[in-house]
Protein backbone atom coordinates (compact mmCIF):
# COMPACT_ATOMS: atom_id res chain seq x y z
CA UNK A 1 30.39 2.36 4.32
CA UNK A 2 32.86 1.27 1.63
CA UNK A 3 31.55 -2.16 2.07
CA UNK A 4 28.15 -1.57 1.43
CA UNK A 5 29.29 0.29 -2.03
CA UNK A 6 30.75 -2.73 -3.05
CA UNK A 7 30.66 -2.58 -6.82
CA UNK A 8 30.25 -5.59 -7.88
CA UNK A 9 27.09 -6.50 -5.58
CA UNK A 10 25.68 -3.04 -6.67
CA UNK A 11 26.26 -4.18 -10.04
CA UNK A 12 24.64 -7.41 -9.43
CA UNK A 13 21.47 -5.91 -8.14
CA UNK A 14 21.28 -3.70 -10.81
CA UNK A 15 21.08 -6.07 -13.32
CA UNK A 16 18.83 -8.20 -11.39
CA UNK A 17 16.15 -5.18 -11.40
CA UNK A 18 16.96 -3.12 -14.66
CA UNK A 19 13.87 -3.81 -16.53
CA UNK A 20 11.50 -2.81 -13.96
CA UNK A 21 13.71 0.01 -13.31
CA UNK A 22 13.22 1.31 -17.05
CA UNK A 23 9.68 -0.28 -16.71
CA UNK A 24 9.53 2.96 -13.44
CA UNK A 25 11.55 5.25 -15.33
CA UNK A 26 8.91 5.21 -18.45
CA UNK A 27 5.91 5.22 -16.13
CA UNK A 28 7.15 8.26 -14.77
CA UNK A 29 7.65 9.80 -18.15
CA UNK A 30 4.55 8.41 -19.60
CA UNK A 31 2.34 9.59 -16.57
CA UNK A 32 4.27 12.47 -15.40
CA UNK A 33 6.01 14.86 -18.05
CA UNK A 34 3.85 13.95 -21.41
CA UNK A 35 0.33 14.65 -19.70
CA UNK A 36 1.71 18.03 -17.92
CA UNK A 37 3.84 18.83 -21.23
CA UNK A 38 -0.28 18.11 -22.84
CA UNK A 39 -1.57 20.83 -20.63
CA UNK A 40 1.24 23.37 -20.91
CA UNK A 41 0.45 23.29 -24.68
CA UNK A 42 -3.53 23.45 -24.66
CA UNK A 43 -2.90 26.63 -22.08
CA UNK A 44 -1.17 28.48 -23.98
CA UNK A 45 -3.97 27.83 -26.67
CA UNK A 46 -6.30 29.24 -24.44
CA UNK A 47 -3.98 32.15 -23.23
CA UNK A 48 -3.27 33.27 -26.54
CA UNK A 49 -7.10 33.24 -27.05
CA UNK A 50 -7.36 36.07 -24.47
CA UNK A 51 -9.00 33.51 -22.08
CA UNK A 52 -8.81 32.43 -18.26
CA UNK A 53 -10.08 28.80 -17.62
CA UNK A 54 -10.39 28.23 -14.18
CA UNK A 55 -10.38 24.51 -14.39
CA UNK A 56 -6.86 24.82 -15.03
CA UNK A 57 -5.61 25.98 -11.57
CA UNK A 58 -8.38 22.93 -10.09
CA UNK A 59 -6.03 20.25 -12.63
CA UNK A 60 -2.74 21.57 -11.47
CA UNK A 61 -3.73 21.47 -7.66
CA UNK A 62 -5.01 17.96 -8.34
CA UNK A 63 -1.65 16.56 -9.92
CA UNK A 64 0.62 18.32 -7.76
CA UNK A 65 -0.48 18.45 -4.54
CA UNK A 66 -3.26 15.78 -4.63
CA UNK A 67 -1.97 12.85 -6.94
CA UNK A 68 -4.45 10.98 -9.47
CA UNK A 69 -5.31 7.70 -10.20
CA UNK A 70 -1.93 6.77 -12.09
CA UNK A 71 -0.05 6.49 -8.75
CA UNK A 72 -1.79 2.84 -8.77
CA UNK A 73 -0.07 1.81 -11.69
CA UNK A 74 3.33 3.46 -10.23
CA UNK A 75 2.85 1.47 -6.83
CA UNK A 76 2.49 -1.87 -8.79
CA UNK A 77 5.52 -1.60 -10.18
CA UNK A 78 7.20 -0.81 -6.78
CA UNK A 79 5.74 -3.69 -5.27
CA UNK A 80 6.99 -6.03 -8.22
CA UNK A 81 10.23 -4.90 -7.64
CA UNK A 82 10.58 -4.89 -3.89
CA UNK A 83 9.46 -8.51 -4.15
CA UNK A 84 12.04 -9.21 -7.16
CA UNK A 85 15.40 -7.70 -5.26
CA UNK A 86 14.63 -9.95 -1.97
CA UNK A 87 13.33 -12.88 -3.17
CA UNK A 88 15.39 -13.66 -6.24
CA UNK A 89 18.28 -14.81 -3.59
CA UNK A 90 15.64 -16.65 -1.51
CA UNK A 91 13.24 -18.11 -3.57
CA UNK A 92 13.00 -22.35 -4.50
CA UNK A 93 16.41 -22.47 -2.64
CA UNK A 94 16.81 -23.97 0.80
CA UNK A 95 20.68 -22.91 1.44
CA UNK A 96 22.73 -22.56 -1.45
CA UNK A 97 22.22 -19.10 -2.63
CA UNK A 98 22.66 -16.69 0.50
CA UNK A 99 25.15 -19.12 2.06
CA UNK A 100 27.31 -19.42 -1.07
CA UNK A 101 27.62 -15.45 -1.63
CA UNK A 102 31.20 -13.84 -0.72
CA UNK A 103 29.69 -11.16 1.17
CA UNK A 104 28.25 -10.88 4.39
CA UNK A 105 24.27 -10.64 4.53
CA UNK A 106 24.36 -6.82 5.77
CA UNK A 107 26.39 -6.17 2.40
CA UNK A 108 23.72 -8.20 0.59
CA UNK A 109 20.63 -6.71 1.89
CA UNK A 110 21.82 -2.86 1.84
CA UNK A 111 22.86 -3.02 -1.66
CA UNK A 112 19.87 -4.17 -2.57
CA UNK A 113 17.93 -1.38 -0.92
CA UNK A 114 20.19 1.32 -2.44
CA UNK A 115 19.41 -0.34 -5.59
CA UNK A 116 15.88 -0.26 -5.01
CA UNK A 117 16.15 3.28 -3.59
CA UNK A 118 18.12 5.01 -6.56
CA UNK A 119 15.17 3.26 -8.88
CA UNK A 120 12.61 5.38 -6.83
CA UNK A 121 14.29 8.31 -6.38
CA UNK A 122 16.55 9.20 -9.57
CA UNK A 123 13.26 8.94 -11.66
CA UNK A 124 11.42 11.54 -9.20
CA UNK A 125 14.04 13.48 -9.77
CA UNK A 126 14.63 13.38 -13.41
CA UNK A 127 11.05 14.23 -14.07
CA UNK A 128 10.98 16.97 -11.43
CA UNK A 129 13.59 18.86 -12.96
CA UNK A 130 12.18 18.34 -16.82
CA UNK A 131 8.85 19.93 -15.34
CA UNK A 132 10.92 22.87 -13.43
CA UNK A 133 12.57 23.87 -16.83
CA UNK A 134 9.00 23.33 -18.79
CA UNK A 135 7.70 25.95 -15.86
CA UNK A 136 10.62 28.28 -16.28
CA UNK A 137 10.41 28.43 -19.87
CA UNK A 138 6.38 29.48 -19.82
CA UNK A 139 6.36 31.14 -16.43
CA UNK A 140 4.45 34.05 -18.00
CA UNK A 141 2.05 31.62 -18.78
CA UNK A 142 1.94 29.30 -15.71
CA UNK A 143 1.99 31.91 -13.15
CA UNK A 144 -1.55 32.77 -12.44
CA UNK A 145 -2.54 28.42 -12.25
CA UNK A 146 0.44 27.01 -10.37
CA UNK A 147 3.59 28.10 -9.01
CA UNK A 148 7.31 26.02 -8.33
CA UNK A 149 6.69 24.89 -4.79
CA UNK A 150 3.96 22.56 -5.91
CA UNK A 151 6.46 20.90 -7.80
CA UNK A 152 9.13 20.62 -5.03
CA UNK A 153 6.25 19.44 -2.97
CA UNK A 154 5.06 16.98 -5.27
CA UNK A 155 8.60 15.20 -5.89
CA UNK A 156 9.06 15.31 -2.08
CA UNK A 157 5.77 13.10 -1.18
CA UNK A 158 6.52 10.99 -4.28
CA UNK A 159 10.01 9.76 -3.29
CA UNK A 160 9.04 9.15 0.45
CA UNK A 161 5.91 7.92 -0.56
CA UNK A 162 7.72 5.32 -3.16
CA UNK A 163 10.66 4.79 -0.74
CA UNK A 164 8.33 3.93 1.54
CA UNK A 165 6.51 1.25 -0.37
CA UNK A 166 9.42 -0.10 -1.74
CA UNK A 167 11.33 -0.52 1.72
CA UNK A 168 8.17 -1.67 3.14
CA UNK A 169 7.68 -4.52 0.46
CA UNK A 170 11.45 -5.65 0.94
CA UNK A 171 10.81 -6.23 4.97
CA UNK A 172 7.57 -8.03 4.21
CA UNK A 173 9.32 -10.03 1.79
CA UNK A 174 12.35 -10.93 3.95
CA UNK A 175 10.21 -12.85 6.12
CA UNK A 176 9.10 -15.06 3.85
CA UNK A 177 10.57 -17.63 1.97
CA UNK A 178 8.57 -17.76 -0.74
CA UNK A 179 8.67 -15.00 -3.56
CA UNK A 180 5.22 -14.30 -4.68
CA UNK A 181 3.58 -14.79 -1.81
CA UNK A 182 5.43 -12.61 0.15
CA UNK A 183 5.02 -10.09 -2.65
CA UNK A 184 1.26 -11.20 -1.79
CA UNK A 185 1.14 -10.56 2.10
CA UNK A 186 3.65 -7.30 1.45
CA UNK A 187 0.25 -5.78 -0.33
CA UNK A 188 -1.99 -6.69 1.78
CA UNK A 189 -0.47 -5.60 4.79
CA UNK A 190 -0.37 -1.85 3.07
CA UNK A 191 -4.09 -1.94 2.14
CA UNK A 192 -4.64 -3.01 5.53
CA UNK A 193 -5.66 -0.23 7.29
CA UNK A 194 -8.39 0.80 4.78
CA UNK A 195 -9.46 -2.65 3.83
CA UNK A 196 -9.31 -4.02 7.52
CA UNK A 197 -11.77 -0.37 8.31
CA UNK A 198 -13.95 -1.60 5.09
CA UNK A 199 -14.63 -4.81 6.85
CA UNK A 200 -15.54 -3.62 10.22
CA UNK A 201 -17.28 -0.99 8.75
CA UNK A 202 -19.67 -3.88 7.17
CA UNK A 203 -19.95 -5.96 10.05
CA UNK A 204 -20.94 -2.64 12.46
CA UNK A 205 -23.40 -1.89 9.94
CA UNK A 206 -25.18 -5.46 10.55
CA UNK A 207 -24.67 -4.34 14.54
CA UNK A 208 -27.14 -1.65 13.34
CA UNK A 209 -30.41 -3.66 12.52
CA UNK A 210 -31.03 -3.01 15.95
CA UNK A 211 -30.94 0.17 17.46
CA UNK A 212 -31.14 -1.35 21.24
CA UNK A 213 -27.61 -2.97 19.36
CA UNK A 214 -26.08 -0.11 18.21
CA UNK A 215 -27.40 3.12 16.82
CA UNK A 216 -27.14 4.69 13.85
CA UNK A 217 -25.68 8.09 15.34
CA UNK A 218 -23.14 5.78 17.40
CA UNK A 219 -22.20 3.75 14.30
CA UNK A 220 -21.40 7.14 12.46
CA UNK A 221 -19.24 8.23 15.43
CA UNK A 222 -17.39 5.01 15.22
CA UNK A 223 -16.67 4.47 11.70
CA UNK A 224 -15.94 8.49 11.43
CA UNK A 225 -12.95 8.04 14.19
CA UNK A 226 -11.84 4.96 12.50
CA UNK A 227 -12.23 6.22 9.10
CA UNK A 228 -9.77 8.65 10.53
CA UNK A 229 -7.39 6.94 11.84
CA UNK A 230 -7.66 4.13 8.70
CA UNK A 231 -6.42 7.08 6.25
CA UNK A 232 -3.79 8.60 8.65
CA UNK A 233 -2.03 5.02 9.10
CA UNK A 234 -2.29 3.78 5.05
CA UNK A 235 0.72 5.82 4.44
CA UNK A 236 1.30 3.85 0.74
CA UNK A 237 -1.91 6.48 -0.02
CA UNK A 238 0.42 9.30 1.13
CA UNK A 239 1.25 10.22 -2.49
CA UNK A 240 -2.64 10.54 -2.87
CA UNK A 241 -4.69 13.31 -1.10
CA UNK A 242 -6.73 10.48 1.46
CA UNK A 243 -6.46 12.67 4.56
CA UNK A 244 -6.39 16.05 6.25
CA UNK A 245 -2.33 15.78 6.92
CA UNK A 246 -0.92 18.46 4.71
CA UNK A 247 2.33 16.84 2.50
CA UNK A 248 5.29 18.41 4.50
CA UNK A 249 3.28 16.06 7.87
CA UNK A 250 2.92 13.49 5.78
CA UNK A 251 6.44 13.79 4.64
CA UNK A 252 7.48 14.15 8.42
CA UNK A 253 6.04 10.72 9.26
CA UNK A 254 7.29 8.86 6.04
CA UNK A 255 11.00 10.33 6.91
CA UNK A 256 10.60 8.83 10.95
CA UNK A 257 8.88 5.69 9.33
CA UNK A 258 11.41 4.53 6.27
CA UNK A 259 14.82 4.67 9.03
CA UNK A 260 12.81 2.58 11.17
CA UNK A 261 11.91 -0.11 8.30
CA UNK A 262 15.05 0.20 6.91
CA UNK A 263 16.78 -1.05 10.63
CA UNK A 264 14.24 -3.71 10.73
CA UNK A 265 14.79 -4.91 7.09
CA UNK A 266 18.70 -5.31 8.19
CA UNK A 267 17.79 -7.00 11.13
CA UNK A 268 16.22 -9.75 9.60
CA UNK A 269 17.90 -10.08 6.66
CA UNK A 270 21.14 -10.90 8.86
CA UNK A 271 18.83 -12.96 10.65
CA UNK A 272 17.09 -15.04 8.20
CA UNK A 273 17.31 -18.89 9.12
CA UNK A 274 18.44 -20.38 5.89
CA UNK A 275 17.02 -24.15 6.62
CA UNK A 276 13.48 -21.99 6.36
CA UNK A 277 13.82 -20.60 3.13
CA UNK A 278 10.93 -22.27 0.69
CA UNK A 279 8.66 -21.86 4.23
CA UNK A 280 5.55 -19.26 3.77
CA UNK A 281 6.89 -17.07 7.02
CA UNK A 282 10.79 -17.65 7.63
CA UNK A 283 10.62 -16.62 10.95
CA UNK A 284 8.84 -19.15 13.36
CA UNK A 285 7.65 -16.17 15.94
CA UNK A 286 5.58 -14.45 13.09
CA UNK A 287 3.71 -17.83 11.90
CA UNK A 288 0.96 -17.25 14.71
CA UNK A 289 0.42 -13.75 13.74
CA UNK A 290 -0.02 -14.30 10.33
CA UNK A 291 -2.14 -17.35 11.02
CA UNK A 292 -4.20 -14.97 13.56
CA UNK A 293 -4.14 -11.90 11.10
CA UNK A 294 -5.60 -13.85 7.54
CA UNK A 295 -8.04 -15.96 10.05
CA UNK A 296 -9.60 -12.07 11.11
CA UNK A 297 -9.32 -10.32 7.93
CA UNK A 298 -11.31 -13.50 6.17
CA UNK A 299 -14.08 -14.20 9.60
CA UNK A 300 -15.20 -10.36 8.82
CA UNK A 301 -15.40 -10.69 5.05
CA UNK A 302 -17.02 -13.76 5.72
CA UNK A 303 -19.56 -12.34 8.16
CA UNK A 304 -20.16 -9.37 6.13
CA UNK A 305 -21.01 -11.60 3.02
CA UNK A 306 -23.38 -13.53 5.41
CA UNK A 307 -25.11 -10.68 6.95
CA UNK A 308 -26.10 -9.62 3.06
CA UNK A 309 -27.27 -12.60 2.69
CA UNK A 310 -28.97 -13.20 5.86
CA UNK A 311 -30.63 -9.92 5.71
CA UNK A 312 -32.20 -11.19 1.90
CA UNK A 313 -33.28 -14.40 3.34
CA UNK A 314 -35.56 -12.89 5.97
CA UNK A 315 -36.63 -10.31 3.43
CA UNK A 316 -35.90 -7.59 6.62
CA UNK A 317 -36.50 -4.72 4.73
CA UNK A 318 -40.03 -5.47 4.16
CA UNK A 319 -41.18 -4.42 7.71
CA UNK A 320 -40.43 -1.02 9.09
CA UNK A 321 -38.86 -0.68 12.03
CA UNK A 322 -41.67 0.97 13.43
CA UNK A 323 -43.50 -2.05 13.88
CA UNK A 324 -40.76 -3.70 16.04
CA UNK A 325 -42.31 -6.86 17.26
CA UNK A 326 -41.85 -8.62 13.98
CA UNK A 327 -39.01 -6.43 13.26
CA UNK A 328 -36.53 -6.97 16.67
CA UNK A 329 -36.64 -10.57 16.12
CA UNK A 330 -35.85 -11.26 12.59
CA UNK A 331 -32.88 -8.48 13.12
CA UNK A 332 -31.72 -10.25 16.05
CA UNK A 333 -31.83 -13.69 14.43
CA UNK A 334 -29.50 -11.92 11.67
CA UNK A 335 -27.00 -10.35 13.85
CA UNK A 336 -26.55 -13.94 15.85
CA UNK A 337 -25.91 -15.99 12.73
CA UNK A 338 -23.88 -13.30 11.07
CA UNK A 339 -21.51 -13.61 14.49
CA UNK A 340 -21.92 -17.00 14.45
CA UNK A 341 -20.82 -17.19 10.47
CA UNK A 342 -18.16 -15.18 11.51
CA UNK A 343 -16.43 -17.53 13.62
CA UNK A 344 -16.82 -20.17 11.74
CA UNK A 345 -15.42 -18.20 8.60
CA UNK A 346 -12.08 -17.59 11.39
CA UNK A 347 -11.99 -20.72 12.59
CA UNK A 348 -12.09 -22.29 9.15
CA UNK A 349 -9.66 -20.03 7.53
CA UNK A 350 -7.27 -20.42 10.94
CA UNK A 351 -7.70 -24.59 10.07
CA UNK A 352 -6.47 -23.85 5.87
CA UNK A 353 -3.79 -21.51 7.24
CA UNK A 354 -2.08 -23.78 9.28
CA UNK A 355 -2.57 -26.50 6.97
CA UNK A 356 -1.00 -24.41 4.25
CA UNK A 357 2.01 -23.44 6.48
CA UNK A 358 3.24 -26.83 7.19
CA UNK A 359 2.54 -28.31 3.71
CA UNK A 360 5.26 -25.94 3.14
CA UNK A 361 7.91 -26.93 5.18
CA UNK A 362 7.79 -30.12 3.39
């Protein structure tokens, strides 16, 4: 272990990633203490007005054990630096950089996640203990809208939930050679789940214009299971309350999950093929998968564009599908160009992708 705390590499890192580290540490601060410091203060307005507003209790439940809207912001800035720590020893180079370094690549790669860890966590921390002392010190006032747990629960789902991301973004990263772009693929691979049910929830919908097809009681069942299993997967939303898992589950599966990332990130790090570096996906295996995976994602959102459109065209909606012998045929004549449009959209994008991939290994 005395290796991997090699002070000069950790040093390195640091400095490498100590503005978007302040840039965290002030997000947390700016969304995190000020607004609940905000609250604490109009309370005790209210308190010392003889009243009980019940909204109150609704707010607190909402930041702590729900998360708001400014965990968006807080993700960005994890998925900027993620991308910064692994690619700023990768990117425009084709060997120089990793193979001129005096450590070995293990060294490298888990200094720069302890880096990138201590950036998550210390802040959590930090602004988890400013809140416990702000709750101490108006306890009698606190007591009947929130109570200390949500706070321990709340710092615990944030620093998986960040680690997470963070780790997460680092793999993606490491198997690409190019810095933005695997910033790029690192983000869409965590909207996935959601985005990837978003699409086939469009293109299902299209399945629907004929009941014979695909009903609308069936289509509910589907999209309600996948829906489902969409939010249970998108653990980046973990921080956010986008399922039924309650946050010590959710915690459970981010502390199996990060371990297993963080194996995998080591892996290929050690494993990176340096005459690849500048290529779009390092590692030859993965080039058909990603060519296969943006070729799907795009044929939906292509098809589900089309089907909108289709469905305008034939002005469908102006018979009712009671009268089904004009209605039948128009719908099916939408559903077989929408497929059709569909895999030409794949096909297409499959063409671009692979295009795109060897223009970079030029």
């Amino acid at each position: 272990m005395k290796n991997y705390l090699n002070k000069a590499l950790l040093y390195k890192e640091w400095k490498n990633v100590r503005a978007l580290s302040g840039l965290f540490l002030g997000q947390m601060l700016l969304y995190t203490i000020l607004p609940f410091v905000n609250t604490v203060q109009s309370l005790q307005k209210e308190v010392s007005q003889g009243t009980f507003n019940n909204s109150y209790v609704h707010h607190f439940e909402q930041v702590f054990l729900k998360g708001d809207a400014s965990q968006v912001v807080l993700i960005g800035t994890l998925i900027l630096l993620g991308t910064f720590i692994v690619g700023i020893d990768i990117m425009g180079r084709k060997y120089d950089s990793l193979s001129s370094m005096p450590f070995k690549r293990e060294e490298i790669i888990i200094s720069k996640w302890i880096v990138a860890a201590l950036t998550v966590i210390v802040p959590v921390i930090l602004s988890s203990i400013v809140i416990t002392f702000i709750y101490i010190g108006n306890k009698s006032v606190l007591a009947g809208y929130m109570n200390g747990s949500m706070i321990f629960q709340r710092a615990l789902i944030n620093s998986l939930t960040y680690l997470f991301v963070v780790t997460f973004i680092m793999l993606i990263q490491g198997f690409s050679g190019k810095n933005i772009i695997g910033g790029v693929i690192g983000t869409i691979f965590l909207l996935l789940p959601i985005g990837l049910f978003m699409l086939i929830f469009a293109f299902l919908r299209t399945l629907t214009l004929n009941p014979n097809i695909l009903s609308q009681e069936r289509y509910f069942a589907i999209t309600d299971k996948f829906e489902s299993i969409a939010m249970n997967i998108s653990l980046a939303g973990y921080s956010c309350a986008i399922n039924n898992l309650s946050i010590y589950q959710k915690a459970f599966v981010l502390a199996v999950v990060i371990p297993i990332l963080v194996i995998l990130l080591v892996y290929s790090f050690k494993n990176i093929p340096l005459e690849r570096n500048g290529y779009i996906v390092i590692f030859a295996p993965l080039e058909i998968i990603f060519k296969i995976g943006v070729s799907v994602c795009f044929a939906l959102l292509g098809g589900s564009i089309a089907s909108e459109f289709f469905k305008g065209h034939y002005h469908l909606y102006r018979y009712g599908i009671d009268n089904l012998e004009i209605y039948v045929p128009i719908a099916n004549k939408i559903i077989t160009l929408t497929m059709l449009t569909t895999l030409l959209c794949g096909c297409i994008v499959y063409v671009i992708t692979r295009k795109i991939i060897e223009m970079s290994k030029r």
